[in-house]
PDB file of N, CA and C in Angstrom:
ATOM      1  N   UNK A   1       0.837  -1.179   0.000  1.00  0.00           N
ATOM      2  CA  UNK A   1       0.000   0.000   0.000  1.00  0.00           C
ATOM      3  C   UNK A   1       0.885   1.246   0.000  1.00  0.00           C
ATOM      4  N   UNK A   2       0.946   1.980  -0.978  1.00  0.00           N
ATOM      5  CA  UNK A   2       1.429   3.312  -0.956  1.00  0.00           C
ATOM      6  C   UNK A   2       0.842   3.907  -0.358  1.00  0.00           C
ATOM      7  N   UNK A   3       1.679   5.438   0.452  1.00  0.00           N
ATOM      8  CA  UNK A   3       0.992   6.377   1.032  1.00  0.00           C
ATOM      9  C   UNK A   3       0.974   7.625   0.109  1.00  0.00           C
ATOM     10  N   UNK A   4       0.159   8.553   0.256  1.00  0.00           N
ATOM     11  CA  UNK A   4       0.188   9.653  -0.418  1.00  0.00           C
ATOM     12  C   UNK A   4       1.154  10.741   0.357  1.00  0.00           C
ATOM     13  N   UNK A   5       1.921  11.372   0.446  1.00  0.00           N
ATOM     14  CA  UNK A   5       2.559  12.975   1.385  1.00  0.00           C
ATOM     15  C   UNK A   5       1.963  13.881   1.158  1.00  0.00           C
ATOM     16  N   UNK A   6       1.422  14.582   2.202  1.00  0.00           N
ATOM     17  CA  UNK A   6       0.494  15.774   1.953  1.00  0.00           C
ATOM     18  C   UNK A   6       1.585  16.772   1.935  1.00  0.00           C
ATOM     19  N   UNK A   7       1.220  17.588   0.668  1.00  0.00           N
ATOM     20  CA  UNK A   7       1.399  19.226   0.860  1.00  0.00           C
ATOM     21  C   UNK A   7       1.450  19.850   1.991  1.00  0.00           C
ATOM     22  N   UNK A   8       3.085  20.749   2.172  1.00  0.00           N
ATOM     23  CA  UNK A   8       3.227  21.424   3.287  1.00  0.00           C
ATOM     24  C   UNK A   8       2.142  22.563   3.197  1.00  0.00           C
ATOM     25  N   UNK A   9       1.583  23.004   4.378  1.00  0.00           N
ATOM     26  CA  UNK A   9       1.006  24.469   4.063  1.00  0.00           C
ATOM     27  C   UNK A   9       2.073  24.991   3.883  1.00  0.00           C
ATOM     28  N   UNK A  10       1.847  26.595   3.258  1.00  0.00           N
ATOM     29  CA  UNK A  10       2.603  27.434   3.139  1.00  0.00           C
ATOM     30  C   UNK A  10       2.663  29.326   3.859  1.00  0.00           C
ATOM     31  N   UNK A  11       3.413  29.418   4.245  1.00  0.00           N
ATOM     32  CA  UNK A  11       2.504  30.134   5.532  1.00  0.00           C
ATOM     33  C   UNK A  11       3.657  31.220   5.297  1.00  0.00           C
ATOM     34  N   UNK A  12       2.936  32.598   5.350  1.00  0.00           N
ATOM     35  CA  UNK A  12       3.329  33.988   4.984  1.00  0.00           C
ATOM     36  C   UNK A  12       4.205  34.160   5.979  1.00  0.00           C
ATOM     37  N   UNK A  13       4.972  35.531   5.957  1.00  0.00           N
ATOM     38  CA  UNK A  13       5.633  36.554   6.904  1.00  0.00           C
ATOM     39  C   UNK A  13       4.807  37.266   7.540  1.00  0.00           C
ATOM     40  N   UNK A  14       3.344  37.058   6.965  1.00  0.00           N
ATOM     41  CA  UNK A  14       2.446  38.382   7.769  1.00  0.00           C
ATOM     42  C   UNK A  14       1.558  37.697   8.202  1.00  0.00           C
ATOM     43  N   UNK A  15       1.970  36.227   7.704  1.00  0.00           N
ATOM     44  CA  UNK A  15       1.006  35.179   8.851  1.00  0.00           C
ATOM     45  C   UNK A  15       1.904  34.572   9.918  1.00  0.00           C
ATOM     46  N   UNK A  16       3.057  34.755   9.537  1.00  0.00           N
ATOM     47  CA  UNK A  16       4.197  33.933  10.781  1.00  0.00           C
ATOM     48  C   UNK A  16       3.972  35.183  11.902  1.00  0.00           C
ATOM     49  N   UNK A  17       4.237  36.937  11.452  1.00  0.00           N
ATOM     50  CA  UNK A  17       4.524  37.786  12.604  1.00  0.00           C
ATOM     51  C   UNK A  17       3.179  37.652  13.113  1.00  0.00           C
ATOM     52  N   UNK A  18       1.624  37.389  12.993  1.00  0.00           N
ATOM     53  CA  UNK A  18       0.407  37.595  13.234  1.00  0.00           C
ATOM     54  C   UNK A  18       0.459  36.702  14.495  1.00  0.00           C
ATOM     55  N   UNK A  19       1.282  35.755  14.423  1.00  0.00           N
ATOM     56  CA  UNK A  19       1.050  34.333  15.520  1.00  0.00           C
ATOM     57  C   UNK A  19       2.512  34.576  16.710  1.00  0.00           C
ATOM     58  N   UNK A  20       2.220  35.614  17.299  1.00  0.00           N
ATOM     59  CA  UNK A  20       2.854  36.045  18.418  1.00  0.00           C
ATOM     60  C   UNK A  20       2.766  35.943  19.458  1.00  0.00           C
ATOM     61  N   UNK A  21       2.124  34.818  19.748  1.00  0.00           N
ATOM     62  CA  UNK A  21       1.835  34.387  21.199  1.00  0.00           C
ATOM     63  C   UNK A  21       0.745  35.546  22.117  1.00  0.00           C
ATOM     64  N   UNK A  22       0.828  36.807  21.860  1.00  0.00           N
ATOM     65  CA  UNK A  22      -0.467  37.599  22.420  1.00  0.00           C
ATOM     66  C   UNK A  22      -1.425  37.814  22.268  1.00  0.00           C
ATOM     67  N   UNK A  23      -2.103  38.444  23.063  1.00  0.00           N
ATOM     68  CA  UNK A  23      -3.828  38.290  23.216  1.00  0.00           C
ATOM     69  C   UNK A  23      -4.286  36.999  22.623  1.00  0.00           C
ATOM     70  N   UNK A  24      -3.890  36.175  23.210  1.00  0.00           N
ATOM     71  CA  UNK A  24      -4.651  34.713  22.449  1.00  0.00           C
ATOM     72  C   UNK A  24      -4.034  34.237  21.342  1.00  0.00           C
ATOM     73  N   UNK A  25      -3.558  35.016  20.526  1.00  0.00           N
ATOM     74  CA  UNK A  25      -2.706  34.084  19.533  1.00  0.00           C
ATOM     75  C   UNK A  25      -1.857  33.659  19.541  1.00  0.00           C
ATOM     76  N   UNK A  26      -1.645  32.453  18.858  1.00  0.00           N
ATOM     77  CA  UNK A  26      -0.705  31.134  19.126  1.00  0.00           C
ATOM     78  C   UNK A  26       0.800  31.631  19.088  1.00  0.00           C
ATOM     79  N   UNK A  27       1.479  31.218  19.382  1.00  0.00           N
ATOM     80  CA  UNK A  27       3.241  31.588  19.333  1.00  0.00           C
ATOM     81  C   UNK A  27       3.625  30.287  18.397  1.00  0.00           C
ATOM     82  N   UNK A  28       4.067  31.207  17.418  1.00  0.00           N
ATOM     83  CA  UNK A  28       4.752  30.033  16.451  1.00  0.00           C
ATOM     84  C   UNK A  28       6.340  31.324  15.746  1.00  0.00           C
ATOM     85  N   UNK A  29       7.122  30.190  15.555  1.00  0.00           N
ATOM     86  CA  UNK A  29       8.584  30.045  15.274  1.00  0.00           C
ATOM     87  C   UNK A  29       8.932  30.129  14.497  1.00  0.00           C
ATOM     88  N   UNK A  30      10.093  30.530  13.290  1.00  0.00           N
ATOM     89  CA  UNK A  30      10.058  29.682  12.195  1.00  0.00           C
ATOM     90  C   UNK A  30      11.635  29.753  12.287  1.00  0.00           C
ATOM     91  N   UNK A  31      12.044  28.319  11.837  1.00  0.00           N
ATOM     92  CA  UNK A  31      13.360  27.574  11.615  1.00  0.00           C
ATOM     93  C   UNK A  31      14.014  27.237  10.606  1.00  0.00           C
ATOM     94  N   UNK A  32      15.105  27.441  10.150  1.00  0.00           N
ATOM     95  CA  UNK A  32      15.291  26.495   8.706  1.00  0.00           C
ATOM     96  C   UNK A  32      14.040  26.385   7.187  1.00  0.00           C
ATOM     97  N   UNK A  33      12.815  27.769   7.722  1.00  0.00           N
ATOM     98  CA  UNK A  33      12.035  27.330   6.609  1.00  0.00           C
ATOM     99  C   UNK A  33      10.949  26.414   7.426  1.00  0.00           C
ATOM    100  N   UNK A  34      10.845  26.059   8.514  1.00  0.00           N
ATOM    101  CA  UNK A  34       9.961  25.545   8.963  1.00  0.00           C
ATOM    102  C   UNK A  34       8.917  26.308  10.152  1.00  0.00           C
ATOM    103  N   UNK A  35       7.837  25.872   9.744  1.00  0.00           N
ATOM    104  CA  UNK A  35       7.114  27.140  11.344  1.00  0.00           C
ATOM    105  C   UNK A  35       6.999  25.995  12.322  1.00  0.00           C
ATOM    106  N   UNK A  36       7.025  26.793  13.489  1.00  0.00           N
ATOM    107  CA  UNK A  36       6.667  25.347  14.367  1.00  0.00           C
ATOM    108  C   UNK A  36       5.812  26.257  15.366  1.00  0.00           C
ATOM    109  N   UNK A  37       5.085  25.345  16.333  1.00  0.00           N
ATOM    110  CA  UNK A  37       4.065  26.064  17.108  1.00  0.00           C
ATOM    111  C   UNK A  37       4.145  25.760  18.653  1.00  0.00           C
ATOM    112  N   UNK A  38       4.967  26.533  19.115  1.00  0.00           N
ATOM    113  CA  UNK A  38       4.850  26.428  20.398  1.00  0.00           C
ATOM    114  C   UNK A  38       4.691  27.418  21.197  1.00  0.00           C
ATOM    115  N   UNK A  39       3.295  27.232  21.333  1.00  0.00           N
ATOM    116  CA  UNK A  39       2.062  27.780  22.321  1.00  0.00           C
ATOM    117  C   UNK A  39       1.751  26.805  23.572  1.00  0.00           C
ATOM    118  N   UNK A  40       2.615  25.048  23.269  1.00  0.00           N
ATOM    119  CA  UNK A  40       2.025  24.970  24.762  1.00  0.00           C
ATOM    120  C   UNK A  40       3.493  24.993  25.557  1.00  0.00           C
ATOM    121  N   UNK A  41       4.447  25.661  24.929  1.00  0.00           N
ATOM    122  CA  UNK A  41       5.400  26.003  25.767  1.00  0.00           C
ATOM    123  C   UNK A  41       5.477  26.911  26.786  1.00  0.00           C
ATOM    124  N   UNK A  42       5.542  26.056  28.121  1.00  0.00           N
ATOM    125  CA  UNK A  42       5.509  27.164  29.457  1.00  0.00           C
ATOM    126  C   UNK A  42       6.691  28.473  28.957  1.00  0.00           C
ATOM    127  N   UNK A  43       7.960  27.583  27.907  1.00  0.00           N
ATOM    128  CA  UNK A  43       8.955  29.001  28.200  1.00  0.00           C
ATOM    129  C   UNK A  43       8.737  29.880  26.808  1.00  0.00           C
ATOM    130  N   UNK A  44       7.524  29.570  26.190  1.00  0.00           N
ATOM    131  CA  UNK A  44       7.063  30.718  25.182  1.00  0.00           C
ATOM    132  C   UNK A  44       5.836  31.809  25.713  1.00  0.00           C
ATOM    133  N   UNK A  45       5.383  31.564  27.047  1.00  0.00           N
ATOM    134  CA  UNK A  45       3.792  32.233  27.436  1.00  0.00           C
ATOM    135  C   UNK A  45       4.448  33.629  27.092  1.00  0.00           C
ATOM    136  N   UNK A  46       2.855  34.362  26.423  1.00  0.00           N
ATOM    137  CA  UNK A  46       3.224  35.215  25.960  1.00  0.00           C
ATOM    138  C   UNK A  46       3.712  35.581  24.982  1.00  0.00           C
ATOM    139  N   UNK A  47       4.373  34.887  24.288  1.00  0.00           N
ATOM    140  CA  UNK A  47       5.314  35.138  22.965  1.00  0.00           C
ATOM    141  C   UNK A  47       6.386  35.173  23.267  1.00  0.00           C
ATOM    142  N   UNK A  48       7.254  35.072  24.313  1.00  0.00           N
ATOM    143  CA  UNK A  48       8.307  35.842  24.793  1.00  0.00           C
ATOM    144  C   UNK A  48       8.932  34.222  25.058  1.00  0.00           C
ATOM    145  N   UNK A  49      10.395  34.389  24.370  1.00  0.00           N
ATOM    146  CA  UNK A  49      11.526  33.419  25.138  1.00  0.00           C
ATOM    147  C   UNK A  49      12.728  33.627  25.730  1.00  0.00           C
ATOM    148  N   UNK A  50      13.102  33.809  26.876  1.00  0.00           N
ATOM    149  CA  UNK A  50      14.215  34.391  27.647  1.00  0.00           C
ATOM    150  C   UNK A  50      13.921  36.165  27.726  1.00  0.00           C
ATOM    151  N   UNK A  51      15.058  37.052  27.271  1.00  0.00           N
ATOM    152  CA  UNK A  51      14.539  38.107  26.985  1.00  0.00           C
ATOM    153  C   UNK A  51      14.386  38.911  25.860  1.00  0.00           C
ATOM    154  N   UNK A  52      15.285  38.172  24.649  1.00  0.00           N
ATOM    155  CA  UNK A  52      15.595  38.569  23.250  1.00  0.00           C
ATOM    156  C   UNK A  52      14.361  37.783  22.300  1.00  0.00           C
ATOM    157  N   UNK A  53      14.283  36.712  22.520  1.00  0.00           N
ATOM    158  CA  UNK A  53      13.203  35.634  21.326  1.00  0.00           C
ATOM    159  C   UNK A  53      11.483  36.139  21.571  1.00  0.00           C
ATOM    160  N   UNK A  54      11.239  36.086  20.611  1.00  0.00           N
ATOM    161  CA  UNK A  54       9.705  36.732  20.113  1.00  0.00           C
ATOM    162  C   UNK A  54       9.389  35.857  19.195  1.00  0.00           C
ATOM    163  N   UNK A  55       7.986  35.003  19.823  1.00  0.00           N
ATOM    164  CA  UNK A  55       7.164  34.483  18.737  1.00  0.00           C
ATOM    165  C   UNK A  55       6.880  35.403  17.442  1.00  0.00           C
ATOM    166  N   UNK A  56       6.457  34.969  16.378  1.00  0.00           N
ATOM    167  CA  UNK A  56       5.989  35.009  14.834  1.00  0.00           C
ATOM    168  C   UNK A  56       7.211  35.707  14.546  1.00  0.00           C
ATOM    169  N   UNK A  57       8.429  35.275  14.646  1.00  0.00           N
ATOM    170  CA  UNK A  57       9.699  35.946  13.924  1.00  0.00           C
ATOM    171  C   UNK A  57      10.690  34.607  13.858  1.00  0.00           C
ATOM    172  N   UNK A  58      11.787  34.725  12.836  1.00  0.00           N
ATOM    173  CA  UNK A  58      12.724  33.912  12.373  1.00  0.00           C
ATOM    174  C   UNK A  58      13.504  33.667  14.093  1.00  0.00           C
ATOM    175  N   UNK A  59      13.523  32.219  14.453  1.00  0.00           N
ATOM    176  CA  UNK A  59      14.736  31.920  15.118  1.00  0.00           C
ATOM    177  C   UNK A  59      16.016  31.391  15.108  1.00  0.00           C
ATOM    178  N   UNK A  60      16.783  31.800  14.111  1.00  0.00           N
ATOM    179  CA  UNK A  60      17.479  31.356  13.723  1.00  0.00           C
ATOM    180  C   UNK A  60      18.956  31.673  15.030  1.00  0.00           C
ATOM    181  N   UNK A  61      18.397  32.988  14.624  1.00  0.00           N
ATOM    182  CA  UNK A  61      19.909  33.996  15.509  1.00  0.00           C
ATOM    183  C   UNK A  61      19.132  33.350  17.228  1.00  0.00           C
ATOM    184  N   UNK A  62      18.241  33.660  17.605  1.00  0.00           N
ATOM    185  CA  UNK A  62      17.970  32.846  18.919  1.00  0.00           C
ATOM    186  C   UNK A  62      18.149  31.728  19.485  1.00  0.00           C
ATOM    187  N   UNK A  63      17.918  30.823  18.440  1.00  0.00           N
ATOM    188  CA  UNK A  63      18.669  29.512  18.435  1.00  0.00           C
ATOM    189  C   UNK A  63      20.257  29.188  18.153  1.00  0.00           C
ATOM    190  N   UNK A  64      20.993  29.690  17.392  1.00  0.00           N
ATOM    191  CA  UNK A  64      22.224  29.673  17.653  1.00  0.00           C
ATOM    192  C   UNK A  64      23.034  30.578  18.993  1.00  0.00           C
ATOM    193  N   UNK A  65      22.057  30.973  19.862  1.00  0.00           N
ATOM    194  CA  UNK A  65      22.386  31.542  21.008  1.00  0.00           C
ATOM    195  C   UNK A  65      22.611  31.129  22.033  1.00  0.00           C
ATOM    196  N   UNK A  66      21.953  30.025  21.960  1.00  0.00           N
ATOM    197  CA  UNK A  66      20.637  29.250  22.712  1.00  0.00           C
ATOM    198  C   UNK A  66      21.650  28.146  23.382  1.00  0.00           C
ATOM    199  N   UNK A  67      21.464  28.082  24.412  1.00  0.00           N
ATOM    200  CA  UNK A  67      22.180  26.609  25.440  1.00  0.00           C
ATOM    201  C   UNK A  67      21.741  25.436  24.737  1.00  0.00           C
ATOM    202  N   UNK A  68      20.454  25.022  24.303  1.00  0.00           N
ATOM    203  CA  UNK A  68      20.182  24.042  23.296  1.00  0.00           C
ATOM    204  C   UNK A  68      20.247  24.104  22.121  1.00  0.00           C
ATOM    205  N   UNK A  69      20.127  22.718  21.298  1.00  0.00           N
ATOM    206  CA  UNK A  69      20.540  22.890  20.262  1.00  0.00           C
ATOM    207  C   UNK A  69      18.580  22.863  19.500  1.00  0.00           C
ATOM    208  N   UNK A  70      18.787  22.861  18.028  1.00  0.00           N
ATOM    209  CA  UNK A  70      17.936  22.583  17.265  1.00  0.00           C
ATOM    210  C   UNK A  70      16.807  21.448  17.480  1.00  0.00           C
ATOM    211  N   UNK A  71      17.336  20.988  17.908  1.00  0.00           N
ATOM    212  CA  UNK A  71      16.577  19.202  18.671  1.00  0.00           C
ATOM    213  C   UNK A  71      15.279  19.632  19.262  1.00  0.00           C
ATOM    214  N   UNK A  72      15.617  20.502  20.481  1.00  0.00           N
ATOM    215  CA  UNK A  72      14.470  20.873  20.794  1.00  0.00           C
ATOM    216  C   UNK A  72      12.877  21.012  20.080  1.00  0.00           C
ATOM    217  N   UNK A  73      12.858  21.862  19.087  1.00  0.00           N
ATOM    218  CA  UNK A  73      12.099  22.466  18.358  1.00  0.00           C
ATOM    219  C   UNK A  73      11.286  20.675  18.038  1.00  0.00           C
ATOM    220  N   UNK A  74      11.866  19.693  18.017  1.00  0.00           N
ATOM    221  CA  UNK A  74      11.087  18.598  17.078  1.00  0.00           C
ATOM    222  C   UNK A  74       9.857  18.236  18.030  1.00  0.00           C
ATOM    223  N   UNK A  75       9.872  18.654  19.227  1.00  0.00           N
ATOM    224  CA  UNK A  75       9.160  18.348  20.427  1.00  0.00           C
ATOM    225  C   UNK A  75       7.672  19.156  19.810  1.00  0.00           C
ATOM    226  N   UNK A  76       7.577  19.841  18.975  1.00  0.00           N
ATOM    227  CA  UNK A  76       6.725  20.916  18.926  1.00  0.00           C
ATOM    228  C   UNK A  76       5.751  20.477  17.371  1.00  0.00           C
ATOM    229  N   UNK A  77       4.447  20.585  17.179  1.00  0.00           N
ATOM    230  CA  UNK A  77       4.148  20.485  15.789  1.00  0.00           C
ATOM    231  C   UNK A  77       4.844  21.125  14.760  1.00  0.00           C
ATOM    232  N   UNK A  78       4.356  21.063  13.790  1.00  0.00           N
ATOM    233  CA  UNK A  78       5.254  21.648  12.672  1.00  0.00           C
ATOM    234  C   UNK A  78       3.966  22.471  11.717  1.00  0.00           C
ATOM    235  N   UNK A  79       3.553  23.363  11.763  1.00  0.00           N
ATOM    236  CA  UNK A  79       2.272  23.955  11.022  1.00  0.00           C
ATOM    237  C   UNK A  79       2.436  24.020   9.951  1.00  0.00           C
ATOM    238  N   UNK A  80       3.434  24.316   9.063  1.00  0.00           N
ATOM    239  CA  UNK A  80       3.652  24.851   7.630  1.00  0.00           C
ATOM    240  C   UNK A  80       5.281  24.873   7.032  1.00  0.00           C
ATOM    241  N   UNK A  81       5.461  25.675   6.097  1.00  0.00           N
ATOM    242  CA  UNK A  81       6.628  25.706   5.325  1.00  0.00           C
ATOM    243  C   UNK A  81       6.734  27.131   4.880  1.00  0.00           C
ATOM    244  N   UNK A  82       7.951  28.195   5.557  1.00  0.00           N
ATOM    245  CA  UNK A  82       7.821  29.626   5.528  1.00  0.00           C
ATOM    246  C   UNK A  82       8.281  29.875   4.167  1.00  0.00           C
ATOM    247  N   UNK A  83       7.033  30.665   3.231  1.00  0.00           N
ATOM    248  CA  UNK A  83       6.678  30.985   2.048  1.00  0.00           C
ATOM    249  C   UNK A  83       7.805  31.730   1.690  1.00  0.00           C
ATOM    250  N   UNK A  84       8.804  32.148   0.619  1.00  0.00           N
ATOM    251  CA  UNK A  84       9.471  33.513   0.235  1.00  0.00           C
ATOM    252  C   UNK A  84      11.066  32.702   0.987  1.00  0.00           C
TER     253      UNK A  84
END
C-alpha cells in the first residue's frame, strides 16, 4: 500500500509575525524554513523566550544563542513551510 505525502502548508511573513503568542494568539517560530508552534510552551507564554526571542519571527539567531541545540524544536508540531 502506498501512502500519499500531503502538501506542506505554506505560511506567509504576515502570517508567521500575526502568531505572536499575544492576546490569544498562538506563538509560532520559524526555523530552517519551517514554522513550528509552540504555544504549549511554558517558556514561550506570551510570545516571549528568555529576553531577546519573540514568537511570529525567524529563530534562527535565537537559536544559535541558545544553550540548546535545534533538537528541541522537534518536540513541537510543525504547522507549515515559511513561504518567500
Amino acid at each position: 500500500m502506498q501512502t500519499k505525502e500531503v502538501p506542506m502548508r505554506e505560511i506567509s511573513q504576515e502570517e508567521l509575525a500575526a502568531c505572536n503568542g499575544i492576546d490569544g494568539a498562538p506563538a509560532w517560530v520559524a526555523y530552517q524554513g519551517l514554522v513550528y508552534d509552540v504555544s504549549s510552551s511554558y517558556h514561550w507564554r506570551q510570545g516571549r523566550h528568555q529576553i531577546t526571542n519573540r514568537a511570529g519571527q525567524l529563530y534562527e539567531r535565537g537559536l544559535n544563542a541558545a544553550p540548546h541545540g535545534p533538537d528541541l524544536l522537534e518536540r513541537f508540531p510543525i504547522v507549515g513551510r515559511l513561504s518567500g
